[in-house]
Structures are given as structure tokens and as C-alpha cells.
N, C-alpha and C. Protein backbone atom coordinates (compact mmCIF):
# COMPACT_ATOMS: atom_id res chain seq x y z
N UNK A 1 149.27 49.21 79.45
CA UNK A 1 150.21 48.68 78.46
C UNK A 1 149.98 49.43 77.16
N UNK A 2 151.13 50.50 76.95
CA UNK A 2 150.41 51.22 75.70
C UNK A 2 151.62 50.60 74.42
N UNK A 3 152.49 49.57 74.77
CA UNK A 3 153.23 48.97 73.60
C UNK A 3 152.55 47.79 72.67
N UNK A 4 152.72 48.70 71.75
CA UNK A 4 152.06 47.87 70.45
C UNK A 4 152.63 46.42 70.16
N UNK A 5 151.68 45.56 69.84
CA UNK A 5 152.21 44.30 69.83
C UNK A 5 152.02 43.75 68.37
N UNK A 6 152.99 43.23 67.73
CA UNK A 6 152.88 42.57 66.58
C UNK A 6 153.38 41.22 66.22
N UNK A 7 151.94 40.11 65.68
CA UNK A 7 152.46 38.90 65.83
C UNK A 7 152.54 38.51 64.79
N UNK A 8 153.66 37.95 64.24
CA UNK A 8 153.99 37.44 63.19
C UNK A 8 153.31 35.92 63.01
N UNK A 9 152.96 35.15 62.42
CA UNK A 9 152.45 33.92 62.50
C UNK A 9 151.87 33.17 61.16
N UNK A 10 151.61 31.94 61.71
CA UNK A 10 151.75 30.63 60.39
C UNK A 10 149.69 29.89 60.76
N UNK A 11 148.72 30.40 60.23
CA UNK A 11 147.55 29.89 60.43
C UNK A 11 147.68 28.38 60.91
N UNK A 12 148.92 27.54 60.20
CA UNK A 12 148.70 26.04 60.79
C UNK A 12 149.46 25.50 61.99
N UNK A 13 150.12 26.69 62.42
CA UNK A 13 151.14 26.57 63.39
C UNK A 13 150.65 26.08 64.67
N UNK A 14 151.01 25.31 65.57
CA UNK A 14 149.98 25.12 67.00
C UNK A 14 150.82 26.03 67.83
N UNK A 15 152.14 26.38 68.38
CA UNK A 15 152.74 27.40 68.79
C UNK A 15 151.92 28.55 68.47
N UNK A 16 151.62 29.30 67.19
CA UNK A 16 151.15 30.51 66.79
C UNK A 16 149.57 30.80 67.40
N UNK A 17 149.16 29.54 67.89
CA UNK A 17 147.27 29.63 67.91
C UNK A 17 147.32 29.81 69.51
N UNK A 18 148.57 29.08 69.78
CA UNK A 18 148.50 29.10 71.51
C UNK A 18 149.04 30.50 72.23
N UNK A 19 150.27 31.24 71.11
CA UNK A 19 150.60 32.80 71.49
C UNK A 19 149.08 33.35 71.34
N UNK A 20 148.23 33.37 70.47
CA UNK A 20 147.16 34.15 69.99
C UNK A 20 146.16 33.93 71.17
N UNK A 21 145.61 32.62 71.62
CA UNK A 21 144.97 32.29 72.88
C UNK A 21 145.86 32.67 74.09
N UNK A 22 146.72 33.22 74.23
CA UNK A 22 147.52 33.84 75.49
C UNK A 22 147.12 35.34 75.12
N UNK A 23 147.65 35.29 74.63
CA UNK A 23 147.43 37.20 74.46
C UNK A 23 146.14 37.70 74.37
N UNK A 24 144.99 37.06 73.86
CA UNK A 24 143.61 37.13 73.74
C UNK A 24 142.37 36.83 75.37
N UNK A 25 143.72 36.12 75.93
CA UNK A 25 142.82 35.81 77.41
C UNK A 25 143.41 36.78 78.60
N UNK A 26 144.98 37.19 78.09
CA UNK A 26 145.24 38.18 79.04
C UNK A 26 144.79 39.58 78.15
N UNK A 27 144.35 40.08 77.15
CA UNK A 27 143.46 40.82 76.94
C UNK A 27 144.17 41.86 76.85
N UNK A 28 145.20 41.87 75.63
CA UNK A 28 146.04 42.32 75.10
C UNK A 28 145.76 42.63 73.74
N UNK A 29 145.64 43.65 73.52
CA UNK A 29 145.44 43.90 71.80
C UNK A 29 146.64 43.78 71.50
N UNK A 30 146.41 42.91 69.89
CA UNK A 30 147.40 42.61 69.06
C UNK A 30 147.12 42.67 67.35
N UNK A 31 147.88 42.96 66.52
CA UNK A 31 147.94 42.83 65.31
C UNK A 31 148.45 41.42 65.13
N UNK A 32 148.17 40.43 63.84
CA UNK A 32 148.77 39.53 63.52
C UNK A 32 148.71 39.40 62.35
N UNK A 33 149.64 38.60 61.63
CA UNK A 33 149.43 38.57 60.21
C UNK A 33 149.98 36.98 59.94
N UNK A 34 148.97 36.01 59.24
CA UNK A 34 149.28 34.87 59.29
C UNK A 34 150.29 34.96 58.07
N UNK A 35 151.06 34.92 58.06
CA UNK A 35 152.46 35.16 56.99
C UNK A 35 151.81 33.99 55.71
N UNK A 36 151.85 32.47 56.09
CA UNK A 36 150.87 31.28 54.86
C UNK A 36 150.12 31.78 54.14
N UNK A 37 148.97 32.71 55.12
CA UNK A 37 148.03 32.94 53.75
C UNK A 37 148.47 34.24 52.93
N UNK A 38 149.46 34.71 52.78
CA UNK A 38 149.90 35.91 52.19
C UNK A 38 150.14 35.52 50.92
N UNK A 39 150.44 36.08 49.71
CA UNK A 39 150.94 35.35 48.57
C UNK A 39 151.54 36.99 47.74
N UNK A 40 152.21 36.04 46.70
CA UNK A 40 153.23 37.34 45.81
C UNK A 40 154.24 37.93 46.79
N UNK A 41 154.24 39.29 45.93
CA UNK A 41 154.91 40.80 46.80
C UNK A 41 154.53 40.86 48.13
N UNK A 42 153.30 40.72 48.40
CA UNK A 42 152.92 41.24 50.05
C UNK A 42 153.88 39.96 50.77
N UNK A 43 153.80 38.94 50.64
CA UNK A 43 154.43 37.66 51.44
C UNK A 43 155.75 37.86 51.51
N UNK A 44 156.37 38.29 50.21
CA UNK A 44 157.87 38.79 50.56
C UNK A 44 158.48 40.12 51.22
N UNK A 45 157.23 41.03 51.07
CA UNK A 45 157.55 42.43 51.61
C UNK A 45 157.48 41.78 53.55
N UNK A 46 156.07 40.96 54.08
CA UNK A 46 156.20 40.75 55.29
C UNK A 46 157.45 39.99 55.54
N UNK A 47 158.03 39.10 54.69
CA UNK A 47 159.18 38.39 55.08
C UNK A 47 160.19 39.14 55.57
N UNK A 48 160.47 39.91 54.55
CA UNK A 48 161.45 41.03 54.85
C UNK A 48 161.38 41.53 56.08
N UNK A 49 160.36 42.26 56.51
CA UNK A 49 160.25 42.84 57.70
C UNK A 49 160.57 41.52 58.81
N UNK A 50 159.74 40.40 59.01
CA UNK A 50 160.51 39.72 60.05
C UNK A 50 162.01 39.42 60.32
N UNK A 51 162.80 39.49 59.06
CA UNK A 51 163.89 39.18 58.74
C UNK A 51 164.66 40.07 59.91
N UNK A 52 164.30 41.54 59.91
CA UNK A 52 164.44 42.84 60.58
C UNK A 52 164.91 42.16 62.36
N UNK A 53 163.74 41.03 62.91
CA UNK A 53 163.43 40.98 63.34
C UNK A 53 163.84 39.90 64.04
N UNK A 54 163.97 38.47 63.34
CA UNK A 54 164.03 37.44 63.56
C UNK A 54 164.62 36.81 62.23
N UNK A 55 166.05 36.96 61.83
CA UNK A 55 167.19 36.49 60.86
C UNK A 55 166.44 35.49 60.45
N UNK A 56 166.40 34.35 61.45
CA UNK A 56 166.03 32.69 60.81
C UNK A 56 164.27 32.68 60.52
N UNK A 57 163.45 33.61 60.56
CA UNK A 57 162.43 33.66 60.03
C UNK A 57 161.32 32.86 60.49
N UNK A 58 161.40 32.19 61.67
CA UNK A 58 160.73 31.30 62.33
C UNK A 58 159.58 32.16 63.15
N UNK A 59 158.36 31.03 63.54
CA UNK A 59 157.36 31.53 63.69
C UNK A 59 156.86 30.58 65.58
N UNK A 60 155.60 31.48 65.89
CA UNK A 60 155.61 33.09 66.16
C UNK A 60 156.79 33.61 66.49
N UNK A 61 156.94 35.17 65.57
CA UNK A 61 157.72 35.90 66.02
C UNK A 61 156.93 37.17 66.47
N UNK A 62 157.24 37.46 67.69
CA UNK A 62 156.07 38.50 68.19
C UNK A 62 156.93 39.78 69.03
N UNK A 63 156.60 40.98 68.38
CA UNK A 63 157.14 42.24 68.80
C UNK A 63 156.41 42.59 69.31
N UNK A 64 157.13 43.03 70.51
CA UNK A 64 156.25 44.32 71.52
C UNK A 64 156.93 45.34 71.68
N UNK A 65 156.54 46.35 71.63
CA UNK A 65 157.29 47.74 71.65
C UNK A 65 158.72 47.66 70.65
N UNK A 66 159.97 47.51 71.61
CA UNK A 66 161.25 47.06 70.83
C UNK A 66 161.33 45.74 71.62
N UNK A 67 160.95 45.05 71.86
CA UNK A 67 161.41 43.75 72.55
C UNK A 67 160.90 42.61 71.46
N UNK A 68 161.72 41.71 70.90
CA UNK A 68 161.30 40.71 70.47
C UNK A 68 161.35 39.32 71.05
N UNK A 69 160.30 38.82 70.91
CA UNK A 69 159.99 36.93 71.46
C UNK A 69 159.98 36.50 70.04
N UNK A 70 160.49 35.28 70.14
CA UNK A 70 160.30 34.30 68.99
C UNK A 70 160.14 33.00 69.52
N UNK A 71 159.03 32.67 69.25
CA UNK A 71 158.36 31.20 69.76
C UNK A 71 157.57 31.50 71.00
N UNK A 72 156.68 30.79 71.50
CA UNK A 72 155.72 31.11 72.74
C UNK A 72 156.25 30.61 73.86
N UNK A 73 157.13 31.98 74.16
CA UNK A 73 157.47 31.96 75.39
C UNK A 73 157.24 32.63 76.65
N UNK A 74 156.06 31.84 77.20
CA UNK A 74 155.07 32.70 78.11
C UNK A 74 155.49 33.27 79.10
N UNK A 75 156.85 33.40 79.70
CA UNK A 75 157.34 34.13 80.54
C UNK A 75 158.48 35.68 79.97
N UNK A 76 158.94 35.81 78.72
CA UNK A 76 159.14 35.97 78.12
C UNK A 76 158.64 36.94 77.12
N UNK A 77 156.90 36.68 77.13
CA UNK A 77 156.28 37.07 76.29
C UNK A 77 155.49 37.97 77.96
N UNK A 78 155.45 37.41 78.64
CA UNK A 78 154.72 38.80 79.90
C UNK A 78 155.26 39.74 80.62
N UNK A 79 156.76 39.36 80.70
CA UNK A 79 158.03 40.32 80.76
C UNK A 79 158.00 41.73 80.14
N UNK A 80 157.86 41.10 78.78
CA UNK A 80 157.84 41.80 78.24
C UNK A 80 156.11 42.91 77.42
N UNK A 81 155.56 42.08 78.35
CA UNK A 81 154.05 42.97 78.55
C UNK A 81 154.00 43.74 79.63
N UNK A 82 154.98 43.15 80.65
CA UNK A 82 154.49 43.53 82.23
C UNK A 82 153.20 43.51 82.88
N UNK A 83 153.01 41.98 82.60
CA UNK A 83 152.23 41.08 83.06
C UNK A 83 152.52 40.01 84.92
């Protein structure tokens, strides 16, 4: 699996902890960025980019390669690992 994965996410989210414990047990490197603890410019610059991504801005939003999941959708989300 050489597609880069990027997870968008909310530290208090229970959806976001349970994408992170999926992807961490099927042993998948991932970037994440808890969007909450961001603050200023950086919080709006990441906004922006999900926006790119996911219009309504909702969380997890998780890119892999060009494929986007939004919300933990574990069939969905291995599809698109090829899992």
C-alpha cells in the first residue's frame, strides 16, 4: 500500500479515535491532524484544505491517495486501502 493516508480529525471525537484504532491495528501508516487542538491561521489554513475535501467540514475526514471517506466507514475505508 504505497497511498498516503491523511486523517483529518477532532481529539474528542469517538468516530475519529475508532478510524485511528482501525488504521493503527491494520498497520497502516497515517498522518493525522487533530483539527481542535489547532488554533489561529494554522486552524483556518487546515480548514481550508478539508473544505477541498469534504464541503460540510465534518470529521473524520480521511484521504487516501485520491479517494476520500468521511466518517468511519470501515468498508469504505479498506476499499479503499485494499484491505
Amino acid at each position: 500500500m504505497s497511498e498516503t493516508v491523511q486523517l483529518y480529525s477532532l481529539s474528542t471525537c469517538s468516530h475519529c479515535k475508532a478510524t485511528k484504532t482501525f488504521l493503527s491495528e491494520c498497520e497502516v501508516k497515517y498522518e493525522f491532524t487533530d483539527v481542535d487542538l489547532l488554533t489561529g491561521k494554522e486552524r483556518v489554513a487546515i480548514l481550508e484544505d478539508i473544505k477541498k475535501f469534504n464541503p460540510n467540514c465534518s470529521f473524520p475526514t480521511i484521504v487516501i491517495g485520491k479517494t476520500v471517506v468521511v466518517g468511519f466507514k470501515e468498508k469504505e475505508i479498506r476499499e479503499a486501502l485494499r484491505l
